[in-house]
Every structure is written in structure tokens, then in C-alpha cells.
Protein backbone atom coordinates (compact mmCIF):
# COMPACT_ATOMS: atom_id res chain seq x y z
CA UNK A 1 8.54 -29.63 -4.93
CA UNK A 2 6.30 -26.38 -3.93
CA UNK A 3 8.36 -23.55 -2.66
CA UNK A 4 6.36 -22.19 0.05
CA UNK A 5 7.96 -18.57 0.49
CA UNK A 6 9.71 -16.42 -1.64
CA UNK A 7 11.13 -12.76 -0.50
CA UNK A 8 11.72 -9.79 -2.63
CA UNK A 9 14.12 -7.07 -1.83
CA UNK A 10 13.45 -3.76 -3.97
CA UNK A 11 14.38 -0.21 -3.68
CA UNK A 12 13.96 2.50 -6.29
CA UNK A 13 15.74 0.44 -9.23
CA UNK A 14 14.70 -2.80 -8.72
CA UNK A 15 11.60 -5.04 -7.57
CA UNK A 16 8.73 -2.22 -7.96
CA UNK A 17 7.28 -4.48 -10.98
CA UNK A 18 7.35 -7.08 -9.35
CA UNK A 19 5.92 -6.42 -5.99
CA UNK A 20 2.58 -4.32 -8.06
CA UNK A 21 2.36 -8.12 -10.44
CA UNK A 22 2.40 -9.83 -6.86
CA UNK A 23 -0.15 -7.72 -5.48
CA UNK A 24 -2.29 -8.09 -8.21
CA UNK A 25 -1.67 -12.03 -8.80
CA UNK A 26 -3.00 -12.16 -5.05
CA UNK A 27 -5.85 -10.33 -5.18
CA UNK A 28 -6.87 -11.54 -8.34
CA UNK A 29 -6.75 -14.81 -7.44
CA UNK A 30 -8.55 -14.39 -3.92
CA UNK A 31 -11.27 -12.46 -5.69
CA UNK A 32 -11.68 -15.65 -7.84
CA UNK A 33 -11.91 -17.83 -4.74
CA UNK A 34 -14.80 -18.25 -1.99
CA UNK A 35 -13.20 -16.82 1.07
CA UNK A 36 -14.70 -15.56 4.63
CA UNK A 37 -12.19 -12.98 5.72
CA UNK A 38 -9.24 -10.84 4.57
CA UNK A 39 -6.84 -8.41 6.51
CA UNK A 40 -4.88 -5.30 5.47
CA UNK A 41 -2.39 -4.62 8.25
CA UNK A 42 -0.36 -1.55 7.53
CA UNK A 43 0.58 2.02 9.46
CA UNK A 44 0.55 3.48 7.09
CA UNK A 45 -2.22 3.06 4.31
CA UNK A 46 -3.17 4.90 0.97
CA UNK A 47 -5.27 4.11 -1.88
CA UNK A 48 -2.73 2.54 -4.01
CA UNK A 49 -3.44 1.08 -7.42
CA UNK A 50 -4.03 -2.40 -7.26
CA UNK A 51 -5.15 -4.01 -10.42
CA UNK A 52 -3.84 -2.55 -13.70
CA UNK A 53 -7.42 -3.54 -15.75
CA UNK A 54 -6.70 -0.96 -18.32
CA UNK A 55 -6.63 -3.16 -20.98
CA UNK A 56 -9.81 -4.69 -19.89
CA UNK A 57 -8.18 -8.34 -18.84
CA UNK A 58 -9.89 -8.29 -15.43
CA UNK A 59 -13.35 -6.60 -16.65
CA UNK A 60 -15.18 -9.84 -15.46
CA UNK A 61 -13.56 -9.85 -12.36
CA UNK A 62 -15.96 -7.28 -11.53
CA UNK A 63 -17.70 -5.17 -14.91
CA UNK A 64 -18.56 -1.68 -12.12
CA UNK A 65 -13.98 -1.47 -12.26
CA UNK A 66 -14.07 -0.17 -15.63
CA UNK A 67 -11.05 0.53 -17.71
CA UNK A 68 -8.64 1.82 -15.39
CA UNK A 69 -6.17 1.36 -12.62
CA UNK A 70 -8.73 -0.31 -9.72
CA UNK A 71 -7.42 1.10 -6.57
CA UNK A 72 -7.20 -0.77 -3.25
CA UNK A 73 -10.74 0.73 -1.74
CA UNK A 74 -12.22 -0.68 -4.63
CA UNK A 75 -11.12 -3.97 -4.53
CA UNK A 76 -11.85 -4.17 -0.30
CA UNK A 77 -15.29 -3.01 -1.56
CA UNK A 78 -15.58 -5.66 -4.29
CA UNK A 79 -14.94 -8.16 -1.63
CA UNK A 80 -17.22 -6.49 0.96
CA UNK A 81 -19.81 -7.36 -2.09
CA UNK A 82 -19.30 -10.80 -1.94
CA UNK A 83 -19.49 -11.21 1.51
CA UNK A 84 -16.14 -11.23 2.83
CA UNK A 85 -15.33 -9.68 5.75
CA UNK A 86 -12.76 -7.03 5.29
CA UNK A 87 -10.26 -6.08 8.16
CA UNK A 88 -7.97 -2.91 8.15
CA UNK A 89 -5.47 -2.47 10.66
CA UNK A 90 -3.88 1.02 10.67
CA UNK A 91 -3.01 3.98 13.10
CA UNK A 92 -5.24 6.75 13.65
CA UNK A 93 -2.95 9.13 11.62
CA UNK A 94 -3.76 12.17 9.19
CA UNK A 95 -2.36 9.86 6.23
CA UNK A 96 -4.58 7.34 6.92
CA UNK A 97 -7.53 9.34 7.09
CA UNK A 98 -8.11 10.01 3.33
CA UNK A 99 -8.22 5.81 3.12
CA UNK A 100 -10.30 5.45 5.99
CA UNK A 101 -13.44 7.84 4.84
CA UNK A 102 -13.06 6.68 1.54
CA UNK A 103 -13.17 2.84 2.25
CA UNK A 104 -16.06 3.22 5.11
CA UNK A 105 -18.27 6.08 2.63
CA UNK A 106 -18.01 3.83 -0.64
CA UNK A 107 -19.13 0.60 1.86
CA UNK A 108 -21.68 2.95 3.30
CA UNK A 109 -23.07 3.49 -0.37
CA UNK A 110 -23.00 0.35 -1.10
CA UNK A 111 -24.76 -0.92 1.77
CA UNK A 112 -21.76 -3.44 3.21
CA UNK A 113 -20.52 -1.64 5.98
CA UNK A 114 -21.20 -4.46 8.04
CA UNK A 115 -18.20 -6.59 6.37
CA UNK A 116 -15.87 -3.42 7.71
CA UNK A 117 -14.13 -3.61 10.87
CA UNK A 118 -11.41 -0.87 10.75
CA UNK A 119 -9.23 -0.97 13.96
CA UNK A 120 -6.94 1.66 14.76
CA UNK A 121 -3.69 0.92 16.91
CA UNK A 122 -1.74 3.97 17.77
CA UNK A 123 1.86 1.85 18.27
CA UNK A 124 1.95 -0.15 14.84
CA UNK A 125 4.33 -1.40 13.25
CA UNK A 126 3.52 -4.91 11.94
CA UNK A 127 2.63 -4.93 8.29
CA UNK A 128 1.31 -7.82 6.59
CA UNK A 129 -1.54 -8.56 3.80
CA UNK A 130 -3.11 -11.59 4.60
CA UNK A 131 -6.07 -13.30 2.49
CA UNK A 132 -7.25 -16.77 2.35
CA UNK A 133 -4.27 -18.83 0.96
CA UNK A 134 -1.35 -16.08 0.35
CA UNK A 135 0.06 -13.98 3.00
CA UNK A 136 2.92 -10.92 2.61
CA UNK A 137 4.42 -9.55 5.49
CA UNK A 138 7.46 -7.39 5.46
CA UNK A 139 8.96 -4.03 5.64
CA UNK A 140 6.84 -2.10 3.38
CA UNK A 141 3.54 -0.08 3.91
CA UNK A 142 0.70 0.22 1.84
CA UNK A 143 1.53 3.48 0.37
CA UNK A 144 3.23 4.86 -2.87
CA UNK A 145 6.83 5.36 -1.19
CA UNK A 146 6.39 1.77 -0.19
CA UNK A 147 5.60 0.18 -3.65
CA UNK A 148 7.87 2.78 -5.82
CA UNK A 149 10.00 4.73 -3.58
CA UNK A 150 11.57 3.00 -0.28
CA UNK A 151 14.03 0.08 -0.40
CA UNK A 152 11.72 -2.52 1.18
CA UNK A 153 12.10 -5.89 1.80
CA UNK A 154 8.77 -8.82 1.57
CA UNK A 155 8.01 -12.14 1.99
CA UNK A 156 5.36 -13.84 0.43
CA UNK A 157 3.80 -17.03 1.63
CA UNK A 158 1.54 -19.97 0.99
CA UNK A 159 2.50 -22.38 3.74
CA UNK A 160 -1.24 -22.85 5.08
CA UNK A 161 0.70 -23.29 8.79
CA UNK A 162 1.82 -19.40 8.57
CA UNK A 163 -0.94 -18.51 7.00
CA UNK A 164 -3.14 -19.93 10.22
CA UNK A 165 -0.37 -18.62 12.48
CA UNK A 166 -1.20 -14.99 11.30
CA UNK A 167 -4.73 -15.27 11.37
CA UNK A 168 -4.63 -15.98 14.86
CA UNK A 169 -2.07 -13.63 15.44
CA UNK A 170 -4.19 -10.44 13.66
CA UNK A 171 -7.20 -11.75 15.35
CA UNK A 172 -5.67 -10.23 18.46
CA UNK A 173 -6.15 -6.80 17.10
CA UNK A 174 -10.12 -7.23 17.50
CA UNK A 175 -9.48 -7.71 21.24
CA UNK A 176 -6.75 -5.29 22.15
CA UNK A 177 -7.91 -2.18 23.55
CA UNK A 178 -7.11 -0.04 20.56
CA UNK A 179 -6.19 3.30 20.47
């Protein structure tokens, strides 16, 4: 029998290892996949690390990484390269800002701006990561406090019926008027 969900409840002592291993198991394994679209939804977003390829383990993932921590604009770049259509979700706050110059210059540079639609909603709360056959969706933002610090709780998904759900439901954002 496949177990469809599985939630994770972590705070300061517990859970942070596993929550960065999730992360990276899911974008690992959508990066090995041939998707169309992806969606970081989040209030507030920073340029975590995302993939630990220190040890050079995910170098063919994509050689340009390098030996080092590969940090989420990276990765949402990496997939820009490939033709997937990345989607951030945020509100237009200072904290965001940083991620939001840094993920629309190095897509700039690298000529794939068009595969970045960043929409900024000033009452957001919803927070959810959802890619082609894995979807999390819980308490915790995409910042340090919420993979290290805050006591956070996630669920992680691969029922293909809530993963549709959500996809419908985040395609909203593209036609709320957004502010």
C-alpha cells in the first residue's frame, strides 16, 4: 500500500533534518523529471539552501551548481533553463525583496525571464510548494526561522487528486487583482 501523505512536526530540536532531506528529495527528483510548471507559495521568502551538493553527489544534476550549498534562486533558475515555468507567490515586503531581485536579475542574465511570473499578494498567508508530482503545504515559510528556528508543522503529498486540487487552486493567484 502507498501512503499518500505524511506530516512532520519540528521545532528547534527536532525535524530540521528532515524537512532540508525532504526539500531536497523533491527538488531533486522534479529536476530529474519533464515537468511544465512549478509554484513557490510563501509570505515570506529567502534564499534558503536547497541542495547540499558539497560533496559533489548532485554535480550532474546541473555541472554550473558547483561544490556548494545550491540555494533556492538557483535551483528556480535551473528549472527556468529547462523550460519550466516558475511561479512565486509572495507579499510585496522588504524581506522578500532581496529574493525577488535576485531570482528576476539571475533569470534576466540568463535570458529566461519569460518562465518568471512573480505575483505579489499583500494578505498572504497560504504556504505551499507545489511541483509536478509532490506537494508541501503547511505552517512554515520559506525562510531560515522556518526550516531551523520556528516550531512548524508540514504535510507532504503525492495524492495526484491534491496535487490537481492545488494547481487549480494557485492558479487563482494569476487572476486575482494582486496587490
Amino acid at each position: 500500500m502507498t501512503q499518500l501523505y505524511r506530516r512532520i512536526f519540528k521545532s528547534q530540536q527536532t525535524g530540521n533534518s528532515t524537512t532540508r532531506e525532504l526539500l531536497q528529495s523533491m527538488f531533486v527528483g522534479e529536476y530529474l523529471h519533464s515537468v511544465n510548471e512549478i509554484w513557490i507559495v510563501s509570505p515570506w521568502l529567502t534564499n534558503i539552501a536547497l541542495i547540499d551538493n558539497r560533496s559533489g553527489n548532485f554535480d550532474s544534476l546541473n555541472p554550473s551548481w558547483g561544490r556548494r550549498e545550491v540555494r533556492l534562486v538557483d535551483v528556480l533558475v535551473g528549472f527556468m533553463e529547462k523550460g519550466v515555468k516558475v511561479f512565486v507567490v509572495t507579499r510585496g515586503i522588504d524581506i522578500n525583496q532581496p529574493f525577488i531581485n535576485k531570482v528576476s536579475e539571475l533569470s534576466e542574465m540568463h535570458a529566461v525571464d519569460d518562465f518568471l511570473k512573480v505575483v505579489l499578494q499583500s494578505e498572504l498567508h497560504t504556504k505551499g510548494i507545489l511541483l509536478s508530482s509532490s506537494l508541501l503545504m503547511g505552517s512554515m515559510n520559506l525562510t531560515n526561522n522556518g526550516l531551523e528556528m520556528n516550531d512548524e508543522m508540514i504535510q507532504f503529498s503525492i495524492d495526484p487528486e491534491d496535487i490537481a486540487h492545488t494547481r487549480l487552486e494557485f492558479r487563482k493567484y494569476l487572476n486575482e487583482n494582486n496587490g
